[in-house]
N, C-alpha and C. Protein backbone atom coordinates (compact mmCIF):
# COMPACT_ATOMS: atom_id res chain seq x y z
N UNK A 1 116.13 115.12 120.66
CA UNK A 1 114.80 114.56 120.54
C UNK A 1 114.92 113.12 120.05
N UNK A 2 114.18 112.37 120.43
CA UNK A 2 114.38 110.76 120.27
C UNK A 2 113.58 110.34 118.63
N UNK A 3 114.13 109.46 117.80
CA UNK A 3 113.57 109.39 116.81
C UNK A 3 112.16 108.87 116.72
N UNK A 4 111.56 109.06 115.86
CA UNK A 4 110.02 108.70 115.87
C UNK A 4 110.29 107.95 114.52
N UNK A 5 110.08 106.29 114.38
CA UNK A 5 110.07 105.21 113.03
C UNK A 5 108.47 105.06 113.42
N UNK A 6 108.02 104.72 112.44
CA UNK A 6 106.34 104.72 111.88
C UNK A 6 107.34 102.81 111.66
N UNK A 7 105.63 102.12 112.52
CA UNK A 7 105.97 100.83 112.32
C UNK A 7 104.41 100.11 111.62
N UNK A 8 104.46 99.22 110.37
CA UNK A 8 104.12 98.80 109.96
C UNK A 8 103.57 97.13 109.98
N UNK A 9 102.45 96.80 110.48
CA UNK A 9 102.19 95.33 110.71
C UNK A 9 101.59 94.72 109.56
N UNK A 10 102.32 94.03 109.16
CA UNK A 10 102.13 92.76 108.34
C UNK A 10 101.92 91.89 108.97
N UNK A 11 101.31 90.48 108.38
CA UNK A 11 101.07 89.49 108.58
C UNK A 11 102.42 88.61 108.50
N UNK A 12 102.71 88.48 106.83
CA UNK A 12 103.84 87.56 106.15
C UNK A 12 104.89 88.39 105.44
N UNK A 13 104.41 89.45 104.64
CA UNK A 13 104.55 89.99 103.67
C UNK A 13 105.29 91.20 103.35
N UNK A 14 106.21 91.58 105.24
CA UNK A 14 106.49 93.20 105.28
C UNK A 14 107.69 93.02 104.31
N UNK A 15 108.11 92.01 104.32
CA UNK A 15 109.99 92.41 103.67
C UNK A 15 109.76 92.61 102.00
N UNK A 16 108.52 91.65 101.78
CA UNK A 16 107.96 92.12 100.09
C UNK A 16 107.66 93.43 99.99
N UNK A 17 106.57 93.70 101.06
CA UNK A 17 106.32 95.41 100.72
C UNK A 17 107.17 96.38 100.74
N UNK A 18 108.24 95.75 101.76
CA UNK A 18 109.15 97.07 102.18
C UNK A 18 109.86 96.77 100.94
N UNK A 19 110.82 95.71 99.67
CA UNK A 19 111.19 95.69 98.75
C UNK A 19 110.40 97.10 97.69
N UNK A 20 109.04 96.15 97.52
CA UNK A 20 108.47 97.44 96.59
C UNK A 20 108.31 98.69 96.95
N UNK A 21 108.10 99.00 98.29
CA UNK A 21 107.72 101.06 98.65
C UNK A 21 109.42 101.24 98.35
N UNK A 22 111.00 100.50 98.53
CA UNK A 22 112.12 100.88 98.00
C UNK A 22 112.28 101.32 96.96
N UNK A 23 111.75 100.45 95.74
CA UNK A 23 111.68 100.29 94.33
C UNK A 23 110.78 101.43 93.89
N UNK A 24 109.59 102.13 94.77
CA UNK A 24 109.43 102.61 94.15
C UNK A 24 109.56 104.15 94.27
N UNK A 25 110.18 104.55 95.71
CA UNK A 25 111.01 105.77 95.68
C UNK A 25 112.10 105.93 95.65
N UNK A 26 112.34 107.27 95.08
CA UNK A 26 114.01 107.35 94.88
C UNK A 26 114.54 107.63 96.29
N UNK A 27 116.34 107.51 96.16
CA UNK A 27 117.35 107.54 97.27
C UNK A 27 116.48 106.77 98.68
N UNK A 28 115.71 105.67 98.49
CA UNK A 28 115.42 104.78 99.28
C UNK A 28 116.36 103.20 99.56
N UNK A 29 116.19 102.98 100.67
CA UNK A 29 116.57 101.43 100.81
C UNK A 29 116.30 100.48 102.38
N UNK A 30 116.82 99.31 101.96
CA UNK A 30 116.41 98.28 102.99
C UNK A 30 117.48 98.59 103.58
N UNK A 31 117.06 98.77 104.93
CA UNK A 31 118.54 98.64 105.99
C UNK A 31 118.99 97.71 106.83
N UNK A 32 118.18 96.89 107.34
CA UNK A 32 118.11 95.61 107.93
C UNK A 32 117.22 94.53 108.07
N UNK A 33 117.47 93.23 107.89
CA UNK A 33 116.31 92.20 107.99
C UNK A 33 116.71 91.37 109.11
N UNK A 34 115.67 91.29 109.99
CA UNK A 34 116.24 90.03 110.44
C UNK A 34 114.95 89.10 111.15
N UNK A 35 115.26 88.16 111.49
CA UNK A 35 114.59 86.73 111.40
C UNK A 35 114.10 86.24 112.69
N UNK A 36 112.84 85.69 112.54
CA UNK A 36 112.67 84.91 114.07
C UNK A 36 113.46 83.79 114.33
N UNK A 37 114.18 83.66 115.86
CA UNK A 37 114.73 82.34 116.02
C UNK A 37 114.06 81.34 116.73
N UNK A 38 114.57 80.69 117.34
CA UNK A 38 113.87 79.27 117.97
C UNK A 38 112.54 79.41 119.00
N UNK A 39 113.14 80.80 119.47
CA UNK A 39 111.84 80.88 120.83
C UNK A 39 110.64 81.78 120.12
N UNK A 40 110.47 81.75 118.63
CA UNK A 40 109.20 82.17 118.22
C UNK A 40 109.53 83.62 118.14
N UNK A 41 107.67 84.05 118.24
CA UNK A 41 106.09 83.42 118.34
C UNK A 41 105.68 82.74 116.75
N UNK A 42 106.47 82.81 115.85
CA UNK A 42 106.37 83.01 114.30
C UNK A 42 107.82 81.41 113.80
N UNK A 43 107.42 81.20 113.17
CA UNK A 43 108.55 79.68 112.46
C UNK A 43 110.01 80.25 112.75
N UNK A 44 111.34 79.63 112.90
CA UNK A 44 112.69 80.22 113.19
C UNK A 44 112.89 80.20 111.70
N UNK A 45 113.83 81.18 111.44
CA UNK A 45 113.80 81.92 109.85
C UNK A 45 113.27 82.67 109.18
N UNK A 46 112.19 82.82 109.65
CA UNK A 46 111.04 83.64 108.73
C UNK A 46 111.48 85.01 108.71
N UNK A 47 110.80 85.64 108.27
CA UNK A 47 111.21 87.16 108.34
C UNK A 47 110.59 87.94 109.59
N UNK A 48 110.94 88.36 110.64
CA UNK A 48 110.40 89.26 111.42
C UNK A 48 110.45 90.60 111.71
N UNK A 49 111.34 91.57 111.14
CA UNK A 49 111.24 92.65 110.78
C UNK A 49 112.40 92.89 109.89
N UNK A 50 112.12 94.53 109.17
CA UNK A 50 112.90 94.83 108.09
C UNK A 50 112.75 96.62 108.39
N UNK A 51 113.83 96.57 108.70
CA UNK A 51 114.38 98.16 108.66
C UNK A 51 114.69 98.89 107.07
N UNK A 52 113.72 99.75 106.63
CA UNK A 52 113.78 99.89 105.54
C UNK A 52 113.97 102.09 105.71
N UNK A 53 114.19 103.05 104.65
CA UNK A 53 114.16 103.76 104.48
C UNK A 53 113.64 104.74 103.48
N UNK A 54 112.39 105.39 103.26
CA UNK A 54 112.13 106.01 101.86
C UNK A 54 112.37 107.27 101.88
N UNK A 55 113.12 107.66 100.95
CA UNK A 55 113.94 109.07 100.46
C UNK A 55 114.55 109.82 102.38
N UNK A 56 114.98 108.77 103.14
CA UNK A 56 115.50 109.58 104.66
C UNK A 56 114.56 109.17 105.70
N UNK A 57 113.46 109.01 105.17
CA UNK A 57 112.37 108.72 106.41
C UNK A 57 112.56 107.18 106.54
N UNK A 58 112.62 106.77 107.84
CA UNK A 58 112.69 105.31 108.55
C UNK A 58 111.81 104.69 108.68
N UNK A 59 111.26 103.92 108.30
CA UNK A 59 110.12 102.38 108.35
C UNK A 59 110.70 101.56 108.77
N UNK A 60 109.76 100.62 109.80
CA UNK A 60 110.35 99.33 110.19
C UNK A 60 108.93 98.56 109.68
N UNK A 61 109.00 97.70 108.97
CA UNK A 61 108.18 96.15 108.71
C UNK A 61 108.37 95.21 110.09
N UNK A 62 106.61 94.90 110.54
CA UNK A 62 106.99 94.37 111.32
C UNK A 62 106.21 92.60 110.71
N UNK A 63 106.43 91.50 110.62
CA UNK A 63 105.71 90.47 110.63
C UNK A 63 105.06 89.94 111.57
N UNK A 64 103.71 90.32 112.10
CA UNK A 64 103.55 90.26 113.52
C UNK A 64 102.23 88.97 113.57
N UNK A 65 101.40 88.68 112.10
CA UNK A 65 100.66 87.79 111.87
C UNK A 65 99.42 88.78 111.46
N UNK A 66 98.15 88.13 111.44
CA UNK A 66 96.95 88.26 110.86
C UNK A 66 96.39 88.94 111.72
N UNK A 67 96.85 88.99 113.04
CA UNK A 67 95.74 89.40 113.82
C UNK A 67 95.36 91.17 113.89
N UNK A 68 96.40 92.05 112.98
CA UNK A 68 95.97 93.28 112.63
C UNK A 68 96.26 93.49 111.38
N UNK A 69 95.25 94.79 110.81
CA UNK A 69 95.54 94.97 109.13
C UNK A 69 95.04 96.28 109.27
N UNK A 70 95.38 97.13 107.98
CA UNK A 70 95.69 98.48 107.49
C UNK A 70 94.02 99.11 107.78
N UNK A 71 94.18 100.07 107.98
CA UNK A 71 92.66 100.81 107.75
C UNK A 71 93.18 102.48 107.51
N UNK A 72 92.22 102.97 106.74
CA UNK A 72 92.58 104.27 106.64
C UNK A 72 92.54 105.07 107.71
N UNK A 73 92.51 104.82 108.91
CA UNK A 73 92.76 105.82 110.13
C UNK A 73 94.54 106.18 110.11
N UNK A 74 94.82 105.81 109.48
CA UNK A 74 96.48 106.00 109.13
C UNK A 74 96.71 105.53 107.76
N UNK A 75 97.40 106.66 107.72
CA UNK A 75 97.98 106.85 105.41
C UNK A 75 99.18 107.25 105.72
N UNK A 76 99.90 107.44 104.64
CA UNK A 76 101.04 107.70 104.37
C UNK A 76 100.70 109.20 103.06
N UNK A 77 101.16 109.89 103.47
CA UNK A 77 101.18 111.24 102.01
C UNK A 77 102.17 111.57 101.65
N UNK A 78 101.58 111.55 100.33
CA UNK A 78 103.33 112.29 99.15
C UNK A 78 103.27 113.59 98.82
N UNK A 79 103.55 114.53 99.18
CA UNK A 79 103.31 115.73 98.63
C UNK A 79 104.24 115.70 97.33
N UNK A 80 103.79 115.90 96.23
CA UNK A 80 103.88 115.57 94.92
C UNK A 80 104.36 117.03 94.15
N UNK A 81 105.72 117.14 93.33
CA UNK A 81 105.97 118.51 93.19
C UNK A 81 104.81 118.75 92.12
N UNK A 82 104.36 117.98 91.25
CA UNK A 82 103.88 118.33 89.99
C UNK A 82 102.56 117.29 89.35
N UNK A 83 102.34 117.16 88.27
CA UNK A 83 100.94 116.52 88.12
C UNK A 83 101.88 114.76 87.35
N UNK A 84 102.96 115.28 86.95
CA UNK A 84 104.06 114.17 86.84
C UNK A 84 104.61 112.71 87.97
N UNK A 85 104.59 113.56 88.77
CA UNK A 85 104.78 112.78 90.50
C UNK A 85 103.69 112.30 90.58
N UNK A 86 102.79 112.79 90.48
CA UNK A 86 101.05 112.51 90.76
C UNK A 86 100.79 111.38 90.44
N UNK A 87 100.97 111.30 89.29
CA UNK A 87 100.55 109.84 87.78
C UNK A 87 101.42 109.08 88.55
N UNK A 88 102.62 109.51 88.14
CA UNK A 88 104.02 108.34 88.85
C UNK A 88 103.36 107.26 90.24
N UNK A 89 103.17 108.07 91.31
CA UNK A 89 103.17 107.40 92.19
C UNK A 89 101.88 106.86 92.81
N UNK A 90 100.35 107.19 91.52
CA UNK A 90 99.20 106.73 91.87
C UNK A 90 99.32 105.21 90.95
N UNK A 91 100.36 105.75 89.70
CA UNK A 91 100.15 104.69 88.99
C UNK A 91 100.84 103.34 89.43
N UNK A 92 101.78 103.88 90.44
CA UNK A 92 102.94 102.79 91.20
C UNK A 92 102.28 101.85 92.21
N UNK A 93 101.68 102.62 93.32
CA UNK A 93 101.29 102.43 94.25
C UNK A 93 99.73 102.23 94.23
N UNK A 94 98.89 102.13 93.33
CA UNK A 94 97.72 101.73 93.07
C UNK A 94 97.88 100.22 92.28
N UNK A 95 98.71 100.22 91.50
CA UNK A 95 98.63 98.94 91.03
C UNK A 95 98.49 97.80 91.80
N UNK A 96 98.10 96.84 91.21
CA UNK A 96 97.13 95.37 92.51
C UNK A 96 96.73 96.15 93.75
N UNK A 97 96.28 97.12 94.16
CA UNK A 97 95.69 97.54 95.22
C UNK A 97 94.42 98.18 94.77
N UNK A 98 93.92 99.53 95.48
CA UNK A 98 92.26 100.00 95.12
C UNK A 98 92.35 101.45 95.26
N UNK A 99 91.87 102.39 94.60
CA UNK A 99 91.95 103.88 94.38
C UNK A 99 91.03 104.05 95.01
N UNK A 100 90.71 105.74 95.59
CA UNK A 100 89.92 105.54 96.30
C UNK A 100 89.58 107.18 96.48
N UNK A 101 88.43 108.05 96.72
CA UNK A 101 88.30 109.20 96.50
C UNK A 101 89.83 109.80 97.09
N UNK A 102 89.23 111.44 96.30
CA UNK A 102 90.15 112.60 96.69
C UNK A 102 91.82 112.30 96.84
N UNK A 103 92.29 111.77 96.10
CA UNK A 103 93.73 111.14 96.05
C UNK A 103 94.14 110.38 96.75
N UNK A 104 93.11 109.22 97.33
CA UNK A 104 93.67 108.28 98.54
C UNK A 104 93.61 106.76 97.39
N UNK A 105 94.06 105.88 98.14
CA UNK A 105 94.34 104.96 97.65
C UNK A 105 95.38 104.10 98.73
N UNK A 106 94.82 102.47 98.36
CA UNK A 106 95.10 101.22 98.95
C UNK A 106 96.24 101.16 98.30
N UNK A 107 97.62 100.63 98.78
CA UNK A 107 98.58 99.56 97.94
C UNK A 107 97.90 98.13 98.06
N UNK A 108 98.87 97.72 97.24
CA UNK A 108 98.25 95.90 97.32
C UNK A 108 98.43 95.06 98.83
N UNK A 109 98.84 96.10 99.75
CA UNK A 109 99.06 95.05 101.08
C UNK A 109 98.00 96.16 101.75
N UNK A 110 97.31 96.84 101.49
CA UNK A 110 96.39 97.43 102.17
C UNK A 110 96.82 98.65 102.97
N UNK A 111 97.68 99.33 102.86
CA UNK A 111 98.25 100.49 103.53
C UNK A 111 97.51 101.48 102.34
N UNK A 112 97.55 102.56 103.18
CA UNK A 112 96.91 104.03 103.02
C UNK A 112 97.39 104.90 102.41
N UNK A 113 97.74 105.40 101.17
CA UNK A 113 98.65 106.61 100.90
C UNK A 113 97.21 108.16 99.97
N UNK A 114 97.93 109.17 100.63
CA UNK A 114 97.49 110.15 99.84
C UNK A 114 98.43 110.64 98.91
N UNK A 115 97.90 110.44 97.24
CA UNK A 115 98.97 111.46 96.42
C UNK A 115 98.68 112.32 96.27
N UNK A 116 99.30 113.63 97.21
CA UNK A 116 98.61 114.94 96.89
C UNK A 116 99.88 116.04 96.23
N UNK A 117 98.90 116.72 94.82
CA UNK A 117 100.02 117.71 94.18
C UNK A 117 100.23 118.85 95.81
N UNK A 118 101.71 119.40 95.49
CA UNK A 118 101.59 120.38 96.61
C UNK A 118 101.02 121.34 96.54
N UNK A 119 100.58 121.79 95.19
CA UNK A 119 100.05 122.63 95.09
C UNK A 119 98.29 122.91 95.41
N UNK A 120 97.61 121.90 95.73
CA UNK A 120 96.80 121.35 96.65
C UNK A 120 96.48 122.49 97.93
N UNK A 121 97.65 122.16 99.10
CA UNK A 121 97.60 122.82 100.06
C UNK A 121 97.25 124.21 100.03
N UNK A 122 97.78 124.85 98.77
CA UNK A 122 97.71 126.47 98.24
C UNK A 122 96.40 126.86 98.25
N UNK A 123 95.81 125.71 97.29
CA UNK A 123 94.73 126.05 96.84
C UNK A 123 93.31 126.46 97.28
N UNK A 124 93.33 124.99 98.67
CA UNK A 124 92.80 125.17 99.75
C UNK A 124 92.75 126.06 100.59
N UNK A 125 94.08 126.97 100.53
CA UNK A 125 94.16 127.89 101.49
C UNK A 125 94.04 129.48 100.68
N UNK A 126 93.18 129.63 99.74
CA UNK A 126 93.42 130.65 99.03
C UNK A 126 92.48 131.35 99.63
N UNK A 127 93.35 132.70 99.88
CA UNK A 127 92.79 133.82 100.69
C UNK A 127 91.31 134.40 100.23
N UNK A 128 91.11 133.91 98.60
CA UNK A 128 90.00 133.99 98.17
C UNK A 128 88.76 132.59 98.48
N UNK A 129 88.08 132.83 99.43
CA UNK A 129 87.06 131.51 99.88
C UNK A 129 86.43 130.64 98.52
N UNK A 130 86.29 131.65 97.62
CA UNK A 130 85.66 131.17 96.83
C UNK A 130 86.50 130.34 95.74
N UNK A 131 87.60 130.22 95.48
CA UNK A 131 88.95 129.79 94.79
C UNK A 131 88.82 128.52 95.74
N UNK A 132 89.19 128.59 97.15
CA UNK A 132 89.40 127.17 98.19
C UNK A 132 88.65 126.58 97.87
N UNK A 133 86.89 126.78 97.98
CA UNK A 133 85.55 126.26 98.06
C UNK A 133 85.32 125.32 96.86
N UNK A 134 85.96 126.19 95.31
CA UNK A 134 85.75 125.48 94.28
C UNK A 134 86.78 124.32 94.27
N UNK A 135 87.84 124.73 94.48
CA UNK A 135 89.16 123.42 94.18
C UNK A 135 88.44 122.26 95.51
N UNK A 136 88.26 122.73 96.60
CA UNK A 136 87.56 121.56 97.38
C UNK A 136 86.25 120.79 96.66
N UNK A 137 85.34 121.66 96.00
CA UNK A 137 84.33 120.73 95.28
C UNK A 137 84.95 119.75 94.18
N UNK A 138 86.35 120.29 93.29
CA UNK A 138 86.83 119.39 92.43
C UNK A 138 87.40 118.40 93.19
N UNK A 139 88.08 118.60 93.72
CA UNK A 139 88.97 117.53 94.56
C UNK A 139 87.59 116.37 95.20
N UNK A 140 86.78 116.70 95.84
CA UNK A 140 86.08 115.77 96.17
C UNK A 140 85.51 114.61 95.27
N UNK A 141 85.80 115.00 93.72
CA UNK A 141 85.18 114.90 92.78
C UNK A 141 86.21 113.82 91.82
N UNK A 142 87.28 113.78 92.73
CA UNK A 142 88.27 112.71 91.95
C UNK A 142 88.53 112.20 92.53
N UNK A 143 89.26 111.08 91.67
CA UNK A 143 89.88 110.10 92.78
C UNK A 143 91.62 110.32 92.75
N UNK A 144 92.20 110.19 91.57
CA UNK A 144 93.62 110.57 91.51
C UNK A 144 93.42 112.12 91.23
N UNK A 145 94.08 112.97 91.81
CA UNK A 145 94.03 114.65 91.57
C UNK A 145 94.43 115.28 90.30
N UNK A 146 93.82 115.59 89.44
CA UNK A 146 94.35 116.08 88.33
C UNK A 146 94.49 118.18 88.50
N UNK A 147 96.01 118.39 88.78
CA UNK A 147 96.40 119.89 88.99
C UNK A 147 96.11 120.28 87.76
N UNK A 148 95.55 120.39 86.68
CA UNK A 148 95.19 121.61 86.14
C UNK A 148 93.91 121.46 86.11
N UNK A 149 93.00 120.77 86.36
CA UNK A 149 91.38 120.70 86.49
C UNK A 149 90.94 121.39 88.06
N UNK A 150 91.79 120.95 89.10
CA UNK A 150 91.73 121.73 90.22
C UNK A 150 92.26 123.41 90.28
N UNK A 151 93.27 123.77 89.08
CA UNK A 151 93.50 125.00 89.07
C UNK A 151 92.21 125.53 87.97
N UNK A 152 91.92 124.93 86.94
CA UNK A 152 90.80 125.33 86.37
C UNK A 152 89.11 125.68 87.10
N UNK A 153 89.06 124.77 88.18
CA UNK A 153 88.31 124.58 89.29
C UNK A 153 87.83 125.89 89.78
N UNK A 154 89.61 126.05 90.52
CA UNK A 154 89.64 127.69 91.45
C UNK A 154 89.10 128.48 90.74
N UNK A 155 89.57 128.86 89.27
CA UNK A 155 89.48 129.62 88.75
C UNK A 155 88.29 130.08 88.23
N UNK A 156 87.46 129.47 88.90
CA UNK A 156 85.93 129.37 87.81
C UNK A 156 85.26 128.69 87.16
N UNK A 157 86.43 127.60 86.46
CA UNK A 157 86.01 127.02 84.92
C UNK A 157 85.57 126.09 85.56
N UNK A 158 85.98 124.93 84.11
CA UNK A 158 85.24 123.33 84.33
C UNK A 158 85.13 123.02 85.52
N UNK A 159 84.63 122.25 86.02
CA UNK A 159 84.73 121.73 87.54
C UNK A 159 84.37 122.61 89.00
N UNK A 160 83.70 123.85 88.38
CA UNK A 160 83.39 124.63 89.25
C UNK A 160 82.11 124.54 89.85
């Protein structure tokens, strides 16, 4: 099967972003940069793409100019083991960017990520409707996911 890389358009800025989404997952890295030359469309030198990697999965940065930018019709999701990961990577990846209901959130270059605990998916799918129904009313109800208010949720309590 042929690989599938998720490509990313930047304006100026992919080899910065792709630096920080490195920095800020583990067993990640940059794998290649390389540069526009003489015949353009962009200055010779500049950065025109950057082959980068987070925890195995392949990104390419592309510098392609202004003429497209991020919208949430495409995110990126972390399935998050714990409420630890959660903080970690809303608090990483929200910084200079914008939070945004139900665990979504802007980085500072305008890309899409959901931090969702995994335990999330469970919850939603609990054979009991009424357990799903409530954790879906909490969840709608935040913006970064807090797993024990959504398990308190299911269960009846606060947030029910």
């Amino acid at each position: 099967m042929p690989r599938i890389t998720p490509t990313l358009w930047f304006d100026t800025e992919g080899k910065e972003a792709a630096e920080f989404y490195v920095s800020v997952f583990p067993n990640s890295e940059i794998k290649t940069v390389r540069y526009y030359g003489e015949a353009g469309p962009r200055p010779a030198g500049t950065v025109m793409t950057v082959e980068f990697a987070l925890d195995g999965q392949e990104y390419l940065a592309l510098n392609g100019g202004p003429q497209f930018t991020f919208d949430e019709a495409i995110s990126l999701s972390i399935d998050c083991a714990d409420q630890e990961e959660v903080d970690h990577y809303w608090a990483a990846l929200s910084k200079g960017g914008e939070e945004g209901p139900c665990g979504w959130l802007k980085d500072r270059y305008g890309l899409s990520w959901q931090v969702v605990p995994a335990e999330m998916k469970s919850l939603l799918a609990d054979p009991d409707p009424g357990r799903a129904q409530r954790a879906m009313k909490a969840m709608l109800g935040m913006r970064k996911l807090d797993v024990a208010a959504l398990r308190a949720a299911a269960d009846g309590g606060e947030g029910a």
